[in-house]
C-alpha atoms as a PDB file:
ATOM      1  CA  UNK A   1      -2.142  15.465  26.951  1.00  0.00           C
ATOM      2  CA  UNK A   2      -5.442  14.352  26.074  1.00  0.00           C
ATOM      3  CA  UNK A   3      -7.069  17.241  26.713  1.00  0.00           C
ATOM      4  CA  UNK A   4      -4.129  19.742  24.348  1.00  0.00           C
ATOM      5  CA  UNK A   5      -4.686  16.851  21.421  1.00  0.00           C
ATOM      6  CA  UNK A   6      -8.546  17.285  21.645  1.00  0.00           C
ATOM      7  CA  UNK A   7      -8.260  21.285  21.312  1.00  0.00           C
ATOM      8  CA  UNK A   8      -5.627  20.996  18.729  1.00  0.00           C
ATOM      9  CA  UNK A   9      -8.468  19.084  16.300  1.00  0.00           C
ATOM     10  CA  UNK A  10     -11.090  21.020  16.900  1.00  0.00           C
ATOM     11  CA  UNK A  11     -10.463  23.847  14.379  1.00  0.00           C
ATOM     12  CA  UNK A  12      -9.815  21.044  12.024  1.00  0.00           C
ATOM     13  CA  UNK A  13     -13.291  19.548  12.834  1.00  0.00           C
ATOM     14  CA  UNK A  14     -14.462  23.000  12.495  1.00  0.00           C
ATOM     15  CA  UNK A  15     -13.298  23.565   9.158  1.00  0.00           C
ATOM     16  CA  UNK A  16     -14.083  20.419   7.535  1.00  0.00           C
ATOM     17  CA  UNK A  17     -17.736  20.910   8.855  1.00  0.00           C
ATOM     18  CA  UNK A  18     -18.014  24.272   7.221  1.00  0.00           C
ATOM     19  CA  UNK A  19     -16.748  22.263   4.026  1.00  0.00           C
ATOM     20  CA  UNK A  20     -19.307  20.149   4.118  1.00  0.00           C
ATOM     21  CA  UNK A  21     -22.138  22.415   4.447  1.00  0.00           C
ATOM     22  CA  UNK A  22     -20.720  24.446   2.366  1.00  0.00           C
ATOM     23  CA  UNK A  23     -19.642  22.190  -1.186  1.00  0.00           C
ATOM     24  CA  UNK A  24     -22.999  20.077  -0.385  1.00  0.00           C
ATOM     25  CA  UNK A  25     -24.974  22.737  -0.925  1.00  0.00           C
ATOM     26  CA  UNK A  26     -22.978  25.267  -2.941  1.00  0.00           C
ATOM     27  CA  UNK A  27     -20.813  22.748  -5.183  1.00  0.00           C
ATOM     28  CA  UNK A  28     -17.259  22.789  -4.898  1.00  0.00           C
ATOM     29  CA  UNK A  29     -16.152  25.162  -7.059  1.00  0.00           C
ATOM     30  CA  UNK A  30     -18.634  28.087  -5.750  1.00  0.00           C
ATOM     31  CA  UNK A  31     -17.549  27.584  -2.815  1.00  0.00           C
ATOM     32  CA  UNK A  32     -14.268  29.552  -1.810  1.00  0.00           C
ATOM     33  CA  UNK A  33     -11.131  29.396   0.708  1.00  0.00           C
ATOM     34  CA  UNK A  34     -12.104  32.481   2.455  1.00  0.00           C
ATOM     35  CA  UNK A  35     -15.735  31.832   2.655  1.00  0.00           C
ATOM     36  CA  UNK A  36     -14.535  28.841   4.517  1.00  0.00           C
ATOM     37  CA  UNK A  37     -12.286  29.944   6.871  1.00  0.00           C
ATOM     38  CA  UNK A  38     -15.105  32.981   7.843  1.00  0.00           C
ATOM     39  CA  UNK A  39     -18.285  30.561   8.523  1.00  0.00           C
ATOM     40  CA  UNK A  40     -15.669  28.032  10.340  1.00  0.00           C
ATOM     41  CA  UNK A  41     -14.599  30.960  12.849  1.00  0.00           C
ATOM     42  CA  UNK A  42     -10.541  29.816  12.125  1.00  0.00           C
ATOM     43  CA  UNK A  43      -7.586  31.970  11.547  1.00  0.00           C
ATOM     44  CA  UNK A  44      -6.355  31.728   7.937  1.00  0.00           C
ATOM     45  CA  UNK A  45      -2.860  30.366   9.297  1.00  0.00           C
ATOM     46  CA  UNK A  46      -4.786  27.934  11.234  1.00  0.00           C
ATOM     47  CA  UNK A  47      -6.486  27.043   7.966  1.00  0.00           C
ATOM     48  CA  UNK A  48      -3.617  26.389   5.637  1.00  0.00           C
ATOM     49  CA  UNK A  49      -1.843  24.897   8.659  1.00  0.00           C
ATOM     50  CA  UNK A  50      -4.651  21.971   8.347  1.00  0.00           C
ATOM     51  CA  UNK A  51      -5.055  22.233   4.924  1.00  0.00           C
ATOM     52  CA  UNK A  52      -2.829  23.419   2.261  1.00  0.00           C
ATOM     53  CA  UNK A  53      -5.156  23.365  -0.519  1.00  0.00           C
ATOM     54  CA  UNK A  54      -9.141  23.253  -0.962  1.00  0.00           C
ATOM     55  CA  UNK A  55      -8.762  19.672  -3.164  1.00  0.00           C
ATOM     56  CA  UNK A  56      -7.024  18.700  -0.111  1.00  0.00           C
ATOM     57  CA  UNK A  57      -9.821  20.091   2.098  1.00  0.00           C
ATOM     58  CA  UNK A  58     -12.351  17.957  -0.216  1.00  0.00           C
ATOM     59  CA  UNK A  59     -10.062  14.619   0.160  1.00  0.00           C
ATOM     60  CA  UNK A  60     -10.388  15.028   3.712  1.00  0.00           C
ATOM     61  CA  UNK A  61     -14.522  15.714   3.617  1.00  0.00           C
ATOM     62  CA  UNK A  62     -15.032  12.481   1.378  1.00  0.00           C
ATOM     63  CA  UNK A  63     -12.741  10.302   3.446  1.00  0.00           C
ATOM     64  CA  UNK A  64     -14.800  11.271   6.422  1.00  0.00           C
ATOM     65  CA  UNK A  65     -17.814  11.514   4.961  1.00  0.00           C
ATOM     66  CA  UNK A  66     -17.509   7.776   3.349  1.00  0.00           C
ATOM     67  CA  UNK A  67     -16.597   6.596   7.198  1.00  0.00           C
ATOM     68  CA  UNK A  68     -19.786   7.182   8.360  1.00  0.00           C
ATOM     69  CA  UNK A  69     -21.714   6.636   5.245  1.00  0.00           C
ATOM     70  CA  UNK A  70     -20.153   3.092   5.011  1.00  0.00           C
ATOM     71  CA  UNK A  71     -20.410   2.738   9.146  1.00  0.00           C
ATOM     72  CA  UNK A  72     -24.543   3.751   8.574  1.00  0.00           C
ATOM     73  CA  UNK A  73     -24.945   1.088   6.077  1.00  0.00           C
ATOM     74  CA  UNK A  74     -23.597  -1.451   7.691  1.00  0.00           C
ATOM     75  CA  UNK A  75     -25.199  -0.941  10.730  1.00  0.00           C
ATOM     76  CA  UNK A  76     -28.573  -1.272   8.958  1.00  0.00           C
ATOM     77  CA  UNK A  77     -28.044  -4.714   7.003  1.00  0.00           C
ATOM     78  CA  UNK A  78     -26.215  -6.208   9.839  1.00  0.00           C
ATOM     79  CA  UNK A  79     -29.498  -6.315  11.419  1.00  0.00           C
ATOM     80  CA  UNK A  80     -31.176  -7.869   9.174  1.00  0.00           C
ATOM     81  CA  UNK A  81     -31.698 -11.611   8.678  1.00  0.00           C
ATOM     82  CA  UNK A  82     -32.699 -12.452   5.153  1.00  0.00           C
ATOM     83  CA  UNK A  83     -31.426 -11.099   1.678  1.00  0.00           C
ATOM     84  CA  UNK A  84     -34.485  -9.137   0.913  1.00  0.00           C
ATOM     85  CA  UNK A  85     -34.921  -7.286   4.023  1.00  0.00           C
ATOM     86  CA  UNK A  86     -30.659  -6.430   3.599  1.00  0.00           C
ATOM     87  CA  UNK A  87     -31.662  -5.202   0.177  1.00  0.00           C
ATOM     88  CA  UNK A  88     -34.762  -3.048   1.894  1.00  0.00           C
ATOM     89  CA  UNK A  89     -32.486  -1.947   4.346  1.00  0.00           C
ATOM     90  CA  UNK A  90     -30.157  -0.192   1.932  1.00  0.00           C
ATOM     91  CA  UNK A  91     -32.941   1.795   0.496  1.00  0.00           C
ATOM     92  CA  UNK A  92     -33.734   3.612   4.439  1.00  0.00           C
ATOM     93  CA  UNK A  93     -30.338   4.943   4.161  1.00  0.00           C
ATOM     94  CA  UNK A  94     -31.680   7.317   0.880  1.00  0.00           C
ATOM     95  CA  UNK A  95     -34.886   8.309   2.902  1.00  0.00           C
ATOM     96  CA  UNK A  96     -33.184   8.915   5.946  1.00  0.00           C
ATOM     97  CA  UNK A  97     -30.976  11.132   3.882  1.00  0.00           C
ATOM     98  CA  UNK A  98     -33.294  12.836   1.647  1.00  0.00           C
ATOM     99  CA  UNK A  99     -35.223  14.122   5.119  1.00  0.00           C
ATOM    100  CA  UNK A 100     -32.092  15.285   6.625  1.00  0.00           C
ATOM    101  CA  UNK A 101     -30.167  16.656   3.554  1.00  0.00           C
ATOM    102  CA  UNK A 102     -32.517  17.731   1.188  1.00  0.00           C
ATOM    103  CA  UNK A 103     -33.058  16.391  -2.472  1.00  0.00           C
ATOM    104  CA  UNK A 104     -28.919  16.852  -2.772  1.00  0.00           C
ATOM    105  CA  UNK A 105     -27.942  13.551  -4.160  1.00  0.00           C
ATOM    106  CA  UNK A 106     -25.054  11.882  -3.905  1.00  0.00           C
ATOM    107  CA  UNK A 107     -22.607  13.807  -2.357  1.00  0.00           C
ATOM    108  CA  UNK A 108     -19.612  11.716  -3.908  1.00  0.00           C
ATOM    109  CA  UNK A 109     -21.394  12.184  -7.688  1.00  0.00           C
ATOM    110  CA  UNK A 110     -22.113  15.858  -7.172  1.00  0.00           C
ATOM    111  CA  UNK A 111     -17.909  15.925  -5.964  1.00  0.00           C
ATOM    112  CA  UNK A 112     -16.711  14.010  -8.899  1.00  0.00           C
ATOM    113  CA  UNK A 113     -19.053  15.729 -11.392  1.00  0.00           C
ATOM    114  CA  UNK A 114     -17.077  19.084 -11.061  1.00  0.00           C
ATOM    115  CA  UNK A 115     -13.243  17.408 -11.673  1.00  0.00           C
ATOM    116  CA  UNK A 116     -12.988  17.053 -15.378  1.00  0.00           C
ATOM    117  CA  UNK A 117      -9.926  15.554 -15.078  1.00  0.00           C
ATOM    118  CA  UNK A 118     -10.290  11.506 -14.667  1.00  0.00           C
ATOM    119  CA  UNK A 119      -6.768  11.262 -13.296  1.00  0.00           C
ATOM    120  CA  UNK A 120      -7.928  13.928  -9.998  1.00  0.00           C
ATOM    121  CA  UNK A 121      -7.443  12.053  -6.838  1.00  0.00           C
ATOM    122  CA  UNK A 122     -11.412  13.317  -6.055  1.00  0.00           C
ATOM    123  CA  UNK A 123     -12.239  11.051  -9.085  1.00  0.00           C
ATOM    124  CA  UNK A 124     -10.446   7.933  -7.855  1.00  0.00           C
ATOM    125  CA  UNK A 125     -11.582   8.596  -4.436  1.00  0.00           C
ATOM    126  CA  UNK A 126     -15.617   8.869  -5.213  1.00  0.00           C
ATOM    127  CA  UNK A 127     -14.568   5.244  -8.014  1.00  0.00           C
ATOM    128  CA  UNK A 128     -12.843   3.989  -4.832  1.00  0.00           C
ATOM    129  CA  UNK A 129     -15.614   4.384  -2.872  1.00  0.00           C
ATOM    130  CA  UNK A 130     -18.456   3.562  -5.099  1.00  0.00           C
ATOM    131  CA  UNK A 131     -16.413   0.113  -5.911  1.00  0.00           C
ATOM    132  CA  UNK A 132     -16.418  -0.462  -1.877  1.00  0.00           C
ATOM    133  CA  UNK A 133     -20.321   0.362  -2.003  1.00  0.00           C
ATOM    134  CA  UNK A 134     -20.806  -2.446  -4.744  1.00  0.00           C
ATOM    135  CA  UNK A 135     -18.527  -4.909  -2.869  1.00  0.00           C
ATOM    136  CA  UNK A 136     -20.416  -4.497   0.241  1.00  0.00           C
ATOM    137  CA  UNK A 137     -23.523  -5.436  -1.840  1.00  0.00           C
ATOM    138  CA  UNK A 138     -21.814  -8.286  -3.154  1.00  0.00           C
ATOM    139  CA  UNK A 139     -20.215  -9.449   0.211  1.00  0.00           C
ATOM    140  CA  UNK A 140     -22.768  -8.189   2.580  1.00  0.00           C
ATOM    141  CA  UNK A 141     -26.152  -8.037   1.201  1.00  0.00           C
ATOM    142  CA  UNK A 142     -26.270 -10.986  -1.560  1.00  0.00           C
ATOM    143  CA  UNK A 143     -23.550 -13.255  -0.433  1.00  0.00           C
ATOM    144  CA  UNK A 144     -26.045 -16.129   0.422  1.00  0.00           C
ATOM    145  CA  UNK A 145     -27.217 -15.966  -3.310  1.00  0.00           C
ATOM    146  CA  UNK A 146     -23.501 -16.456  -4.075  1.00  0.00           C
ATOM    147  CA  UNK A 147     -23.530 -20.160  -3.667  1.00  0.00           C
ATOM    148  CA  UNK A 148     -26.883 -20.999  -5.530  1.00  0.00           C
ATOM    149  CA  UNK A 149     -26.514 -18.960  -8.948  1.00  0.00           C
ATOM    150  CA  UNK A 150     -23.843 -19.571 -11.493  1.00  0.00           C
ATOM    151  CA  UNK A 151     -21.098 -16.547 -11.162  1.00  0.00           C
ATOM    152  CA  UNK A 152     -21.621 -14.672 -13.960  1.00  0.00           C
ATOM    153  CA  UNK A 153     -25.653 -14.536 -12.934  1.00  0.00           C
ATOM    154  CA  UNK A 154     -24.568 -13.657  -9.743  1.00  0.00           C
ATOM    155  CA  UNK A 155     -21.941 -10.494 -10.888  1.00  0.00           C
ATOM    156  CA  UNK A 156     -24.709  -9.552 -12.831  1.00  0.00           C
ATOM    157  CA  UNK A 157     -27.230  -9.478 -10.327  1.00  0.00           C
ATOM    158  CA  UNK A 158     -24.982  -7.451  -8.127  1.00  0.00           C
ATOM    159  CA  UNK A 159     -24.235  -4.854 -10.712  1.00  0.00           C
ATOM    160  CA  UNK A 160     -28.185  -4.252 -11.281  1.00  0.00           C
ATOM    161  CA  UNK A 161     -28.637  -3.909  -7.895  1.00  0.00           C
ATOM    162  CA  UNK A 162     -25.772  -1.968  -6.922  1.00  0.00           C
ATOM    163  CA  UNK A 163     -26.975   0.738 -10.219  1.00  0.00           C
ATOM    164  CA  UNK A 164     -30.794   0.463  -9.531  1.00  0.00           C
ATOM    165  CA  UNK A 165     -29.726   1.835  -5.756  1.00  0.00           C
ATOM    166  CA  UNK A 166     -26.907   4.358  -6.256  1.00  0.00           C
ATOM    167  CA  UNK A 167     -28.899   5.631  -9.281  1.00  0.00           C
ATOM    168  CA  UNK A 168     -32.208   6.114  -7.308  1.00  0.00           C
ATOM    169  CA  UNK A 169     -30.537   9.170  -5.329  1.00  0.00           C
ATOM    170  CA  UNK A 170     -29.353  10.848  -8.444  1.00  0.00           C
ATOM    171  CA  UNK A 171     -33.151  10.434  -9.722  1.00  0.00           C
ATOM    172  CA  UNK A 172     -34.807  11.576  -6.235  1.00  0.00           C
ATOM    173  CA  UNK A 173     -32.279  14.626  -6.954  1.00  0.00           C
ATOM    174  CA  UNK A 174     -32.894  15.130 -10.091  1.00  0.00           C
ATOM    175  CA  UNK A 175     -37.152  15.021  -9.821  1.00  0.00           C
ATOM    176  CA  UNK A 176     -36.675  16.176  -6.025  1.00  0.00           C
ATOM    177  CA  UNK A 177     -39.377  13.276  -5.317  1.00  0.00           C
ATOM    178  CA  UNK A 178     -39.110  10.219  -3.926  1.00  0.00           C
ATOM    179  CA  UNK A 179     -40.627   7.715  -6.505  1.00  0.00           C
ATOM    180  CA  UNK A 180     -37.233   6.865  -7.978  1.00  0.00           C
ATOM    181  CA  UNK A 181     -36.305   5.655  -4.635  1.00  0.00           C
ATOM    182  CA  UNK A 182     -39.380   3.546  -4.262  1.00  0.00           C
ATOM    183  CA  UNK A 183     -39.229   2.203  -7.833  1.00  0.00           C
ATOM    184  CA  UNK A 184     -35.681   0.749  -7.133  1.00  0.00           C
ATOM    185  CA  UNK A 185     -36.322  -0.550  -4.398  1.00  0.00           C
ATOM    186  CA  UNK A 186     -39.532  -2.574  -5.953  1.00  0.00           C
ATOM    187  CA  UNK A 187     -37.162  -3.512  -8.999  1.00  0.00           C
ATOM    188  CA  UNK A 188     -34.319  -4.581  -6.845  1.00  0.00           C
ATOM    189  CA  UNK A 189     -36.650  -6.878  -4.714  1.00  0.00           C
ATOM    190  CA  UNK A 190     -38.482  -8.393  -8.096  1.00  0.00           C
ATOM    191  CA  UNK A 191     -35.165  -8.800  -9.407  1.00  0.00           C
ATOM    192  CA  UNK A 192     -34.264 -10.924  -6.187  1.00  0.00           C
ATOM    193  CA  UNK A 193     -37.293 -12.838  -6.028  1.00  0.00           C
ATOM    194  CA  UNK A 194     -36.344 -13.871 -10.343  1.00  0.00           C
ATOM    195  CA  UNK A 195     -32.554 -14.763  -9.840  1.00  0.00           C
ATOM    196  CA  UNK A 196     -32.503 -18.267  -7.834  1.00  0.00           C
ATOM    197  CA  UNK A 197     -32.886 -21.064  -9.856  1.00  0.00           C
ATOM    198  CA  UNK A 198     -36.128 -23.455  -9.503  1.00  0.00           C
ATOM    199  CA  UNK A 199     -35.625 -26.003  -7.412  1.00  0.00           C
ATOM    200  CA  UNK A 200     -36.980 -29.963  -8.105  1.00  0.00           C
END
């Protein structure tokens, strides 16, 4: 049983895969239905069978993509004992993926930047997702700040930090270099070191 499950999901792995490479590097609309179905190695039955449409396709490439974006980030500040060193930590993630991907950017930004329409589900998926990003900053990376700054300092602080780093990817894209990665990083950490109150 396991073994007929495992082969049924592998053209679907195989397809979504292609995606990937395929609107990472190509964009979305370049990249076409049969182009996908030819690098992937499926049948085109097999293909619709999985996927009825390409915007469904894409749904299913963000969802998975976002698991093990989110599951990466995590893993990296869990590790980490103090706020600054969580805040460092989110930073690696852009390095590690501007040496394996390329100067691409943000795969979610690059997604949402070719549906016009702000009522596409791709749009409320890559807001959904961004929103979960900024959360886990809140949550995850600043909570002990929480406590010891008045709210609206605090929201704010999150917000700056949460822009400073998704913005630093669209930079690093946009000069293909990585000094907008390093200058966020340097902000978010001077920011950090400003936003507790004095003490005595």
């Amino acid at each position: 049983m396991t073994s007929d499950l495992s082969s049924a999901s592998r053209p679907r792995e195989r397809i979504i895969e292609t995606a990937s490479r395929l609107f990472f590097r190509q964009g979305y609309c370049a990249t076409g239905i049969n182009q996908i179905i030819s690098e992937s190695g499926v049948a085109k039955a097999s293909f619709y069978a999985h996927f009825p449409s390409k915007e469904l396709l894409a749904i299913a490439w963000l969802e998975q993509r976002e698991e093990r974006w989110i599951q990466q980030l995590k893993e990296r500040i869990t590790q980490c004992p103090s706020v600054d060193k969580r805040v460092a930590a989110l930073y690696t993630l852009w390095y590690d993926q501007i040496r394996e991907e390329g100067y691409r950017g943000c795969g979610f930004i690059n997604m949402a930047g070719e549906f016009s329409n702000e009522e596409s589900p791709i749009r409320a998926l890559v807001r959904d997702h961004k929103d979960r990003v900024r959360h886990i900053i809140a949550n995850e990376v600043l909570s002990e700040y929480q406590p010891r700054m008045k709210p609206g300092d605090f929201d704010e602080l999150v917000n700056a930090i949460y822009s400073l780093f998704d913005g630093a990817i669209i930079q690093a894209q946009n000069f293909m270099q990585d000094w907008p990665i390093d200058s966020a990083l340097k902000v978010s950490l001077k920011l950090l070191s400003q936003s507790l109150p004095e003490e005595g």
